[in-house]
N, C-alpha and C. Protein backbone atom coordinates (compact mmCIF):
# COMPACT_ATOMS: atom_id res chain seq x y z
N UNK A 1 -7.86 4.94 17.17
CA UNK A 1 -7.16 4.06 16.26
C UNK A 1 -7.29 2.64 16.77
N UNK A 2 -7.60 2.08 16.37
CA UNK A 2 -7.57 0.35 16.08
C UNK A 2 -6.37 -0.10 16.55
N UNK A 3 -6.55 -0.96 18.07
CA UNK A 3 -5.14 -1.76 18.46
C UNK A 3 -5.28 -3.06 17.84
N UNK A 4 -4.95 -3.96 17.13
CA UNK A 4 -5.61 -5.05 16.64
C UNK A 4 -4.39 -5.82 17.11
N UNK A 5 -4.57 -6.93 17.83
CA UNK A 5 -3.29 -7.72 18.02
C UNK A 5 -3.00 -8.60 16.96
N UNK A 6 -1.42 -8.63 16.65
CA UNK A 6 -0.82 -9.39 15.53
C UNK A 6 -1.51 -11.13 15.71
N UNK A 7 -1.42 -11.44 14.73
CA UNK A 7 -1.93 -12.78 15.36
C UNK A 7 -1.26 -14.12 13.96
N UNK A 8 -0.59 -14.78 15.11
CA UNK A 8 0.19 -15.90 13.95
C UNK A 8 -0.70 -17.14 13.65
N UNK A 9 -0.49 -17.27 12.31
CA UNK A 9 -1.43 -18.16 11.60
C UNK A 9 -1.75 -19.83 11.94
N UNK A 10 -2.03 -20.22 12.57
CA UNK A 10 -1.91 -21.80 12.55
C UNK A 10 -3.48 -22.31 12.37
N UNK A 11 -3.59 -23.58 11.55
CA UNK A 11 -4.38 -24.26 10.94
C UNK A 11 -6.38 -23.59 11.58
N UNK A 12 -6.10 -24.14 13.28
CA UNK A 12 -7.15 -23.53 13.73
C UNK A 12 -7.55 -22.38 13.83
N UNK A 13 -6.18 -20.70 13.90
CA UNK A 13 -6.37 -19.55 14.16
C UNK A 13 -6.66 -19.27 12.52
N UNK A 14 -6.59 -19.63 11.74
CA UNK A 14 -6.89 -18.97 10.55
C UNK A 14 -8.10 -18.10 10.58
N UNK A 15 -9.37 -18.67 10.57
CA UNK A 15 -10.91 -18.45 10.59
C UNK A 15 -10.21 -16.84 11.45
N UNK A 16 -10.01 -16.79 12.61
CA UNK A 16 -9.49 -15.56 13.54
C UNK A 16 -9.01 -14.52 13.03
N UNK A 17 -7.65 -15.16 12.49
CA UNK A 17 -7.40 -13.81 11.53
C UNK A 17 -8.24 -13.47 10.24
N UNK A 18 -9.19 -14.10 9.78
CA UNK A 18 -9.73 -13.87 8.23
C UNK A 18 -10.93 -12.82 9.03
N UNK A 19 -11.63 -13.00 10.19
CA UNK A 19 -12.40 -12.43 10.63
C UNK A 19 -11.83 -10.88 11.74
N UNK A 20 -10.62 -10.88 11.94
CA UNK A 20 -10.26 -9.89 12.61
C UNK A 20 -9.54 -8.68 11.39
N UNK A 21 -9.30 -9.28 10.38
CA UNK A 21 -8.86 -8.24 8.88
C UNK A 21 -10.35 -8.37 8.38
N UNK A 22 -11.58 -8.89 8.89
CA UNK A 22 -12.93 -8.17 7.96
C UNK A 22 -13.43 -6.82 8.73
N UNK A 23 -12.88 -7.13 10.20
CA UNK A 23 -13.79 -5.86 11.07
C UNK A 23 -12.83 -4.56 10.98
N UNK A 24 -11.56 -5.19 10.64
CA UNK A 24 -10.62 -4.04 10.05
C UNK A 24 -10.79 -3.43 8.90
N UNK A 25 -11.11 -4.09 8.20
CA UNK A 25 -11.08 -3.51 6.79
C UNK A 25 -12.40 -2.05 6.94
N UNK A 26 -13.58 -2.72 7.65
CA UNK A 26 -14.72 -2.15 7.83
C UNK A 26 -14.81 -0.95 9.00
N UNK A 27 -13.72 -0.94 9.55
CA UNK A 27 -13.50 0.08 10.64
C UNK A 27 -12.67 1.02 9.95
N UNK A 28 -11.54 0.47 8.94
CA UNK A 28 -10.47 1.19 8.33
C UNK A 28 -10.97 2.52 6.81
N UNK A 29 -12.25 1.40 6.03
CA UNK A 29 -12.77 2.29 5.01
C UNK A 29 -13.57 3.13 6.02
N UNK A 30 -14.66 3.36 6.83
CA UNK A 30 -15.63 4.02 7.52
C UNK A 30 -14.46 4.94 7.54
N UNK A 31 -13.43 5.14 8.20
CA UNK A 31 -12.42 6.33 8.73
C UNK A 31 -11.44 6.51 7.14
N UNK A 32 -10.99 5.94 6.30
CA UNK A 32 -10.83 6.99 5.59
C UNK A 32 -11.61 7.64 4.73
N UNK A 33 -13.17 7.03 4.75
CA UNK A 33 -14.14 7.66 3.84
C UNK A 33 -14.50 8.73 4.64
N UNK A 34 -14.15 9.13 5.49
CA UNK A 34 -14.85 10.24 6.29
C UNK A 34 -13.89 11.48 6.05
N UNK A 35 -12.85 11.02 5.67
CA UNK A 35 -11.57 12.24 5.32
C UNK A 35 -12.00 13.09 4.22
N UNK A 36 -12.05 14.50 4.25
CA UNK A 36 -12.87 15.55 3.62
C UNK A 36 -11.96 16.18 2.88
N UNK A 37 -10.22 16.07 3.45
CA UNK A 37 -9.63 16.68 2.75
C UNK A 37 -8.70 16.02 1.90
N UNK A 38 -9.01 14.93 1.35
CA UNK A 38 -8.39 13.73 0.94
C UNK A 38 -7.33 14.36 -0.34
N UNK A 39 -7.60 15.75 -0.87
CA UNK A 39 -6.62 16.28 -2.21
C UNK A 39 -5.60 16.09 -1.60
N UNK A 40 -5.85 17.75 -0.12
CA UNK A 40 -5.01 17.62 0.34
C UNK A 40 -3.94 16.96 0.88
N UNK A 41 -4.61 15.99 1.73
CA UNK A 41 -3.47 14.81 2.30
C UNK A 41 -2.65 14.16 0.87
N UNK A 42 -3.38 13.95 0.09
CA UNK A 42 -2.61 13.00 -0.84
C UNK A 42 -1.49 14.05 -1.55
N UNK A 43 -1.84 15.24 -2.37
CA UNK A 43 -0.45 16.14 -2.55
C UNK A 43 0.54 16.09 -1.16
N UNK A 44 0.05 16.15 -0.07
CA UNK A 44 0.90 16.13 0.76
C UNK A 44 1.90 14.53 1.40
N UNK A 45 1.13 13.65 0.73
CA UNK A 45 1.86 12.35 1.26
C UNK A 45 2.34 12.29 -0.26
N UNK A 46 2.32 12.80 -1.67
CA UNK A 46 3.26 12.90 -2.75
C UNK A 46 4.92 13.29 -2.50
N UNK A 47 4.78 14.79 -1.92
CA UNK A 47 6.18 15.48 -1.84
C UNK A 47 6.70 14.68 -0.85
N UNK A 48 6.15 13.84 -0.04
CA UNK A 48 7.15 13.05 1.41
C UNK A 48 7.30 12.02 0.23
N UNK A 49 7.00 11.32 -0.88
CA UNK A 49 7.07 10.01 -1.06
C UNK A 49 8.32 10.23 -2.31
N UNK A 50 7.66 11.50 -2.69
CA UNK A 50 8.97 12.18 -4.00
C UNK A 50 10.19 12.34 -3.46
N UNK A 51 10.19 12.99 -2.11
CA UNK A 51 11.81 12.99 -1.44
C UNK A 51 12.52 11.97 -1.20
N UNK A 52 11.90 11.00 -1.20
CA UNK A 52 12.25 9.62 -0.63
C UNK A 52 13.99 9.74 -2.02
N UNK A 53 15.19 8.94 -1.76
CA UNK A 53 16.34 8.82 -2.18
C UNK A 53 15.88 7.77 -3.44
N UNK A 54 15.19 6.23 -2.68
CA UNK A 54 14.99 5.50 -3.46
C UNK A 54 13.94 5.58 -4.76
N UNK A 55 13.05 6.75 -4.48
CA UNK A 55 11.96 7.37 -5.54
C UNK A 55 13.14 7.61 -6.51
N UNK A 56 13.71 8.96 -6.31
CA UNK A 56 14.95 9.49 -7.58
C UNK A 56 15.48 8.53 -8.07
N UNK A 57 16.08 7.26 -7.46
CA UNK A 57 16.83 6.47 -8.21
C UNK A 57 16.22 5.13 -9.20
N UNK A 58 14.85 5.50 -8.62
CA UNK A 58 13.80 4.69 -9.71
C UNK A 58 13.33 5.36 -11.13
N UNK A 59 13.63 3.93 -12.53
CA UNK A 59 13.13 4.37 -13.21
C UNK A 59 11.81 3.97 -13.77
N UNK A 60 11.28 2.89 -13.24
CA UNK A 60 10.63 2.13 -13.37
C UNK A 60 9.24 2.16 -12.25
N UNK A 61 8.23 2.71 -12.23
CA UNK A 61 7.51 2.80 -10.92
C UNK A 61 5.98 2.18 -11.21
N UNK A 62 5.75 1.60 -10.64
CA UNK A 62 4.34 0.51 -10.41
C UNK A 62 3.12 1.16 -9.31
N UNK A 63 2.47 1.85 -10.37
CA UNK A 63 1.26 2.64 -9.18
C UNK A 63 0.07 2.85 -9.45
N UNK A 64 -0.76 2.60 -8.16
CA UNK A 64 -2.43 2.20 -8.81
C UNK A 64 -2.94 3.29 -9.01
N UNK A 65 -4.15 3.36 -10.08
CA UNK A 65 -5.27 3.89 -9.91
C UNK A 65 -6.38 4.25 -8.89
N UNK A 66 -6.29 5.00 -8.06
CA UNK A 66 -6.99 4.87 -6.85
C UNK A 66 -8.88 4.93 -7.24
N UNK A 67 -8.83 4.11 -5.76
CA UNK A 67 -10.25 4.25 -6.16
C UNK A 67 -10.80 5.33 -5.12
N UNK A 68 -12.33 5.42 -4.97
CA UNK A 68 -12.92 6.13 -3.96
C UNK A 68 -12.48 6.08 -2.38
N UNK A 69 -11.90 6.84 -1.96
CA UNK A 69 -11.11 6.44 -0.28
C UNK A 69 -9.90 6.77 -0.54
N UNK A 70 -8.98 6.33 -1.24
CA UNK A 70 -7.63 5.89 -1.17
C UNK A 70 -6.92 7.10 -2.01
N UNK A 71 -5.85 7.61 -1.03
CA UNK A 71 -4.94 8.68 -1.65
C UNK A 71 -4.80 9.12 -3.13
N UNK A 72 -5.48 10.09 -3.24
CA UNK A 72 -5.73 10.13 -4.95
C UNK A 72 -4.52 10.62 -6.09
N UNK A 73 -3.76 9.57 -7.09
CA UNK A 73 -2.95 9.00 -7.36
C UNK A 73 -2.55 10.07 -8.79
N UNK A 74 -4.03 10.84 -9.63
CA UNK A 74 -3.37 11.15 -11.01
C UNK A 74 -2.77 12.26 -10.60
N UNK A 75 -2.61 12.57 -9.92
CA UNK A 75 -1.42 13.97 -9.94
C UNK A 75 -0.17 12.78 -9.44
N UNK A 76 -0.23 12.08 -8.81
CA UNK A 76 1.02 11.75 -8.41
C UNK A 76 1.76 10.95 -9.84
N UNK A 77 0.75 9.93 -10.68
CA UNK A 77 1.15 9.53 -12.31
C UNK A 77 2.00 10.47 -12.88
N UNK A 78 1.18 12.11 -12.45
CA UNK A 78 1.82 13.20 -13.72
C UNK A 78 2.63 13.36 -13.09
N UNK A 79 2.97 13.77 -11.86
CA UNK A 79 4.76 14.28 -11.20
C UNK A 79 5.82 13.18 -11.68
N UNK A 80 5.37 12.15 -11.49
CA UNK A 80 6.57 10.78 -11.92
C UNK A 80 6.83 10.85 -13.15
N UNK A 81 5.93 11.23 -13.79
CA UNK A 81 5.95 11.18 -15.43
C UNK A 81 7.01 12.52 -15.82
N UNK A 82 6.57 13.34 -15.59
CA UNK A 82 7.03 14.81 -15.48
C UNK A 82 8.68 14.51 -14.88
N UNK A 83 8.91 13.89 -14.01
CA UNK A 83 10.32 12.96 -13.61
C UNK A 83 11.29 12.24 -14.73
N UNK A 84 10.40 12.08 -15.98
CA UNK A 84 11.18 11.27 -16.59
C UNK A 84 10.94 9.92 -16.66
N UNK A 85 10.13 9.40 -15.60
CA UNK A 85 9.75 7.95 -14.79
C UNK A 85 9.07 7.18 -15.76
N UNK A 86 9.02 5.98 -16.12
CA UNK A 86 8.07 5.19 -16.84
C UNK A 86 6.93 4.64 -15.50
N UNK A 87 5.91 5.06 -15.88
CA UNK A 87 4.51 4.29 -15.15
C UNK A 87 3.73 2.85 -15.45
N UNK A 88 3.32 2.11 -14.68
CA UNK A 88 2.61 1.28 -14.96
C UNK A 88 1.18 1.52 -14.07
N UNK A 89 0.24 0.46 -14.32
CA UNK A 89 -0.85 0.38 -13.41
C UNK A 89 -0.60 -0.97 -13.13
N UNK A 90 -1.41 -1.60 -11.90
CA UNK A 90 -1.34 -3.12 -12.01
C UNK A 90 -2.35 -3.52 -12.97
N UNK A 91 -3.31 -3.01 -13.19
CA UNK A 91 -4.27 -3.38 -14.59
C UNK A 91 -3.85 -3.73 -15.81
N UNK A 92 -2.45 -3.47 -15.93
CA UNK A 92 -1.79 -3.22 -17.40
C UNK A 92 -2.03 -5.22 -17.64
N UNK A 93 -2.45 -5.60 -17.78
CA UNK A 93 -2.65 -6.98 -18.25
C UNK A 93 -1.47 -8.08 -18.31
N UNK A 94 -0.20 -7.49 -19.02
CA UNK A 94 0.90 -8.30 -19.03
C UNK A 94 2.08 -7.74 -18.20
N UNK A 95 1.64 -7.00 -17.53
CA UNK A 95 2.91 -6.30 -16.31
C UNK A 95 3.93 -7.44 -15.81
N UNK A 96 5.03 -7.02 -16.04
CA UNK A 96 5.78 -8.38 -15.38
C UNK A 96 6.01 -7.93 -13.89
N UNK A 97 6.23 -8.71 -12.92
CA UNK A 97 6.78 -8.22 -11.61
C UNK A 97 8.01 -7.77 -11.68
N UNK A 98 8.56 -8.53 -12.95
CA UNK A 98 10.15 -7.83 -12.56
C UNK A 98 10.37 -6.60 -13.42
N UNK A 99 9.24 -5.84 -13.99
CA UNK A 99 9.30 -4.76 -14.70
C UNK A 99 9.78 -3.36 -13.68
N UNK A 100 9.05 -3.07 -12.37
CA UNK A 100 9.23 -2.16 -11.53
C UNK A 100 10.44 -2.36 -11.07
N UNK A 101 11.18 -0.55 -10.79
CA UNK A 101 12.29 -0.61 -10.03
C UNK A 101 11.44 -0.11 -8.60
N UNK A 102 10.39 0.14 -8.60
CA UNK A 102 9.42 0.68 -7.18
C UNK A 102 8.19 0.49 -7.32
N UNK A 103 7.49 -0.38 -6.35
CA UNK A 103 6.63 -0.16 -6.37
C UNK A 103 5.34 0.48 -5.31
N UNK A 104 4.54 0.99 -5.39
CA UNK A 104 3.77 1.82 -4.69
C UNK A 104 2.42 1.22 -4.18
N UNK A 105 2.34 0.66 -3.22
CA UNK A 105 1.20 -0.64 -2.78
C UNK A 105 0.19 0.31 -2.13
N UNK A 106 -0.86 0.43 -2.22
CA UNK A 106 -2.36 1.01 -1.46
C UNK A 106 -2.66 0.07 -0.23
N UNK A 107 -3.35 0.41 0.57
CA UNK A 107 -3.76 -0.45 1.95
C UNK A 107 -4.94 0.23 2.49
N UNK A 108 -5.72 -0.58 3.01
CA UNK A 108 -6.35 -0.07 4.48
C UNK A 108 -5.50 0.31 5.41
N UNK A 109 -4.57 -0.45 5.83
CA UNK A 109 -4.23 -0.14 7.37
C UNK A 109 -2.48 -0.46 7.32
N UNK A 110 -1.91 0.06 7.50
CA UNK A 110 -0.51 -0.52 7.66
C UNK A 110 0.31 -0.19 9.05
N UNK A 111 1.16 -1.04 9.43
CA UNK A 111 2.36 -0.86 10.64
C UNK A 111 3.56 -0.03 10.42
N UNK A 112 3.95 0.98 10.91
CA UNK A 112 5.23 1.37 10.29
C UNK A 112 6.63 0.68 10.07
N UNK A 113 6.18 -0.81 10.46
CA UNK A 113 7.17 -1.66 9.76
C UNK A 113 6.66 -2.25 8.23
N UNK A 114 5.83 -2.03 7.73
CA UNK A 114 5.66 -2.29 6.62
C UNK A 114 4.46 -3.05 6.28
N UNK A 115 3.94 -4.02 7.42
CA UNK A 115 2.80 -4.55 7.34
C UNK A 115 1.53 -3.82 6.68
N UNK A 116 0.94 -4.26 6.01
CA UNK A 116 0.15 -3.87 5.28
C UNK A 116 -1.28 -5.07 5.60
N UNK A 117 -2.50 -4.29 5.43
CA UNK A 117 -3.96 -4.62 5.16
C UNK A 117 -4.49 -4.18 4.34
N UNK A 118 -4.56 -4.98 2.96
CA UNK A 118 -5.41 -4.28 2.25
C UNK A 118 -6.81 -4.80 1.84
N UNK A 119 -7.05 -4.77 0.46
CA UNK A 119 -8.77 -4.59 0.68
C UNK A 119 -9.15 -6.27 0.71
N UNK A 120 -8.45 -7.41 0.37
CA UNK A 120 -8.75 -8.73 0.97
C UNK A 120 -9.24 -9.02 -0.29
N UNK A 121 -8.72 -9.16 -1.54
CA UNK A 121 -8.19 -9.83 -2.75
C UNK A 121 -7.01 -10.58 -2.82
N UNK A 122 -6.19 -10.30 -2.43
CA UNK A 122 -4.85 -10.77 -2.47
C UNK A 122 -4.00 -10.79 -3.67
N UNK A 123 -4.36 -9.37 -4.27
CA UNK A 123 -3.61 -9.25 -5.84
C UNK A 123 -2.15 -9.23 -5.72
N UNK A 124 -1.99 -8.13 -4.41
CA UNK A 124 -0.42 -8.12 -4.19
C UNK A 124 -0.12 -8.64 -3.57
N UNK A 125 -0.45 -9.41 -2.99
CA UNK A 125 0.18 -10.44 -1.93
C UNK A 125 0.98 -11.76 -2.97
N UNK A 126 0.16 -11.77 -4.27
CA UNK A 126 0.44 -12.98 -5.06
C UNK A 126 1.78 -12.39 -6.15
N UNK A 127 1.38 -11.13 -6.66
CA UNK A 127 2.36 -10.09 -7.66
C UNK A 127 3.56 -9.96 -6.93
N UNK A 128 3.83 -9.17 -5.80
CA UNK A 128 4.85 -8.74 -5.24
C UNK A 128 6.35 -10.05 -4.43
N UNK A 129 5.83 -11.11 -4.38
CA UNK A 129 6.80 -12.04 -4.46
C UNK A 129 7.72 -12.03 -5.60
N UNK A 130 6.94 -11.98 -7.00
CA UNK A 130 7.99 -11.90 -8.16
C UNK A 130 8.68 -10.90 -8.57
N UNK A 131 8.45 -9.87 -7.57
CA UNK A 131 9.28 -8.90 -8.08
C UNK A 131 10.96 -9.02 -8.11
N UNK A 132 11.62 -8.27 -8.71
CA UNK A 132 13.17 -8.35 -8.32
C UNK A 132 13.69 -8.06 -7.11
N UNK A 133 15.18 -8.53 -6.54
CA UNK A 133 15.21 -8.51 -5.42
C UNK A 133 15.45 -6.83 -4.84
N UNK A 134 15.62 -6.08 -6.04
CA UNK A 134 15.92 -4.48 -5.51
C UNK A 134 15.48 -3.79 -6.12
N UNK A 135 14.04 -4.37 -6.29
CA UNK A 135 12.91 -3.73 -5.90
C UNK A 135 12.12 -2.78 -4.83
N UNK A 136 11.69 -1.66 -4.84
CA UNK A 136 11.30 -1.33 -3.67
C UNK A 136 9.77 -0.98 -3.42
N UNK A 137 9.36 -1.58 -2.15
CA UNK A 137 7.97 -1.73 -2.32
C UNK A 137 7.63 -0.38 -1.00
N UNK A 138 6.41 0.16 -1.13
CA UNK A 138 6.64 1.37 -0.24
C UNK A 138 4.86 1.53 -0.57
N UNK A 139 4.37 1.07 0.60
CA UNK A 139 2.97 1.58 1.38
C UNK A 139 2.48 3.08 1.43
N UNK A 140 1.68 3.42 0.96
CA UNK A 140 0.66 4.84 0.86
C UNK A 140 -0.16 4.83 1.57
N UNK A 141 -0.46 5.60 2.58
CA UNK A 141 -1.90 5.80 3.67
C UNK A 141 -1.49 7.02 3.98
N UNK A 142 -3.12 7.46 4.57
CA UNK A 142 -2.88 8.18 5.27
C UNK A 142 -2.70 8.53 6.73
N UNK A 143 -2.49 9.32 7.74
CA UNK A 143 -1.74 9.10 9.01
C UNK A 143 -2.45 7.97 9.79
N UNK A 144 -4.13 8.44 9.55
CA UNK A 144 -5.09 8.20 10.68
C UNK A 144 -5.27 6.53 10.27
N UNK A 145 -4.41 6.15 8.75
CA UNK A 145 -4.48 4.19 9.03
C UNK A 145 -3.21 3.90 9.49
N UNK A 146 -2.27 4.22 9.99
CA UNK A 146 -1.69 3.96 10.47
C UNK A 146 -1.67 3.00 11.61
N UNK A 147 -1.38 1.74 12.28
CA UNK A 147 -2.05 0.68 13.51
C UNK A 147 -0.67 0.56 14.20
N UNK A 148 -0.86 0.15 15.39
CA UNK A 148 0.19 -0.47 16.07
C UNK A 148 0.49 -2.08 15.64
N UNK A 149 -0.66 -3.12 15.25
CA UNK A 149 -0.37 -4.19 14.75
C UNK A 149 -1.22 -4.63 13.55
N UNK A 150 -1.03 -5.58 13.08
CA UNK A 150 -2.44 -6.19 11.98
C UNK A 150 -2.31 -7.67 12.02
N UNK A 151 -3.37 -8.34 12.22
CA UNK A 151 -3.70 -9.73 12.09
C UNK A 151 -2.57 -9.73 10.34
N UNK A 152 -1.89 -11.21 10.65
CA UNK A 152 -0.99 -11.57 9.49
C UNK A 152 -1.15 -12.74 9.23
N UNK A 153 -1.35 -13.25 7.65
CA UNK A 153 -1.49 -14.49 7.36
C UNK A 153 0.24 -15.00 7.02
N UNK A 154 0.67 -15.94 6.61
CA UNK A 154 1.47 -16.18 6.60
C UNK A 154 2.03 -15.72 4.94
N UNK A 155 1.37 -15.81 4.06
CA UNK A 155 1.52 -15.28 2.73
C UNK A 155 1.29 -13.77 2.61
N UNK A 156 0.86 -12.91 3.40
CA UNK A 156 1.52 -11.36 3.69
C UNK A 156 2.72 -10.91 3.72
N UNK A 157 2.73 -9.95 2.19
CA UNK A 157 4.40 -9.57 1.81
C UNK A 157 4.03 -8.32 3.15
N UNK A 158 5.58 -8.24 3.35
CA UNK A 158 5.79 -7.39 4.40
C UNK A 158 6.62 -5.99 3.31
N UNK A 159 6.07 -4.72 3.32
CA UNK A 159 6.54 -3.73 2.74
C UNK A 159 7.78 -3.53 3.24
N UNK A 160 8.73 -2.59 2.44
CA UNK A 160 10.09 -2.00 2.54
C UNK A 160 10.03 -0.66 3.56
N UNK A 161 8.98 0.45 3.02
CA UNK A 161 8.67 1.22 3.88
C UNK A 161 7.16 1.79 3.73
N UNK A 162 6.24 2.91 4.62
CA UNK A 162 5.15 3.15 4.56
C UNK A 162 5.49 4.93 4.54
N UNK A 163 4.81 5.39 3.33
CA UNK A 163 4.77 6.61 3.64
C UNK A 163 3.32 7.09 3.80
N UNK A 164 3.07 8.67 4.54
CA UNK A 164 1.89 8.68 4.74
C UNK A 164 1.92 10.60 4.44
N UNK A 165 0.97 10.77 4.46
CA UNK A 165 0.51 12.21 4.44
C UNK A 165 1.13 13.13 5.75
């Protein structure tokens, strides 16, 4: 696993961190593209994310479409749905931020404090500020992205919690 030291942003360290989240990102897809049993893990990081207190008390839930790599999501759409739950995607074009009572963020790599790396767009980094304040934002990976730290820019929302497989 990847020790990557946290690293705080100032004018000159920038370039540092933009280049220490590229060798991450590229160390982080290589290892979860190599995961063979990816159904599995993902039904299994579902029922930990379904138990969650704050899942039940959401009616409102904000969750991606996964792509190739990343915890695969339409069974988890149909259980929420099957819940009663209203779904969104972030694709939905006019999504408001303050529409979700939860939302469900994808990553490369996250801290079990919430820090998150993801794929270096910065969709949610820009979305998830507007959300409401009790809102809940909650990281998906699986075990093996799990890090002890991640290079942080200063505009990195910091997640509520990380669940994993």
């Amino acid at each position: 696993m990847p020790d990557v030291p946290e690293i705080n942003v100032s004018a000159s360290s920038a370039s540092d961190v933009d280049a220490a989240k590229r060798e991450l990102r590229r160390e982080m897809r290589q290892l979860r593209n190599g995961l063979t049993d990816r159904p599995e893990r993902s039904a299994a990081m579902w029922v930990a994310l379904l138990d969650r207190d704050d899942v039940h008390t959401s009616r409102r839930v904000m969750v991606f479409a996964s792509i190739p790599g990343e915890p695969e999501t339409a069974s988890l759409i149909d259980l929420l749905q099957a819940a009663g739950k209203s779904t969104a995607l972030p694709e939905d074009a006019d999504l408001d931020p303050s529409w979700p009572d939860l939302i469900v963020v994808p990553g490369l790599a996250f801290t079990v404090g919430g820090h998150r790396l993801g794929q270096g767009g910065g969709w949610y980094d820009r979305f998830l500020p507007g959300r409401r304040a009790d809102c809940t934002t909650i990281g998906v990976c699986f075990a093996c992205q799990i890090v002890d730290h991640l290079p942080m820019d200063e505009h990195d929302v910091v997640l509520d919690a990380v669940v994993t497989d």
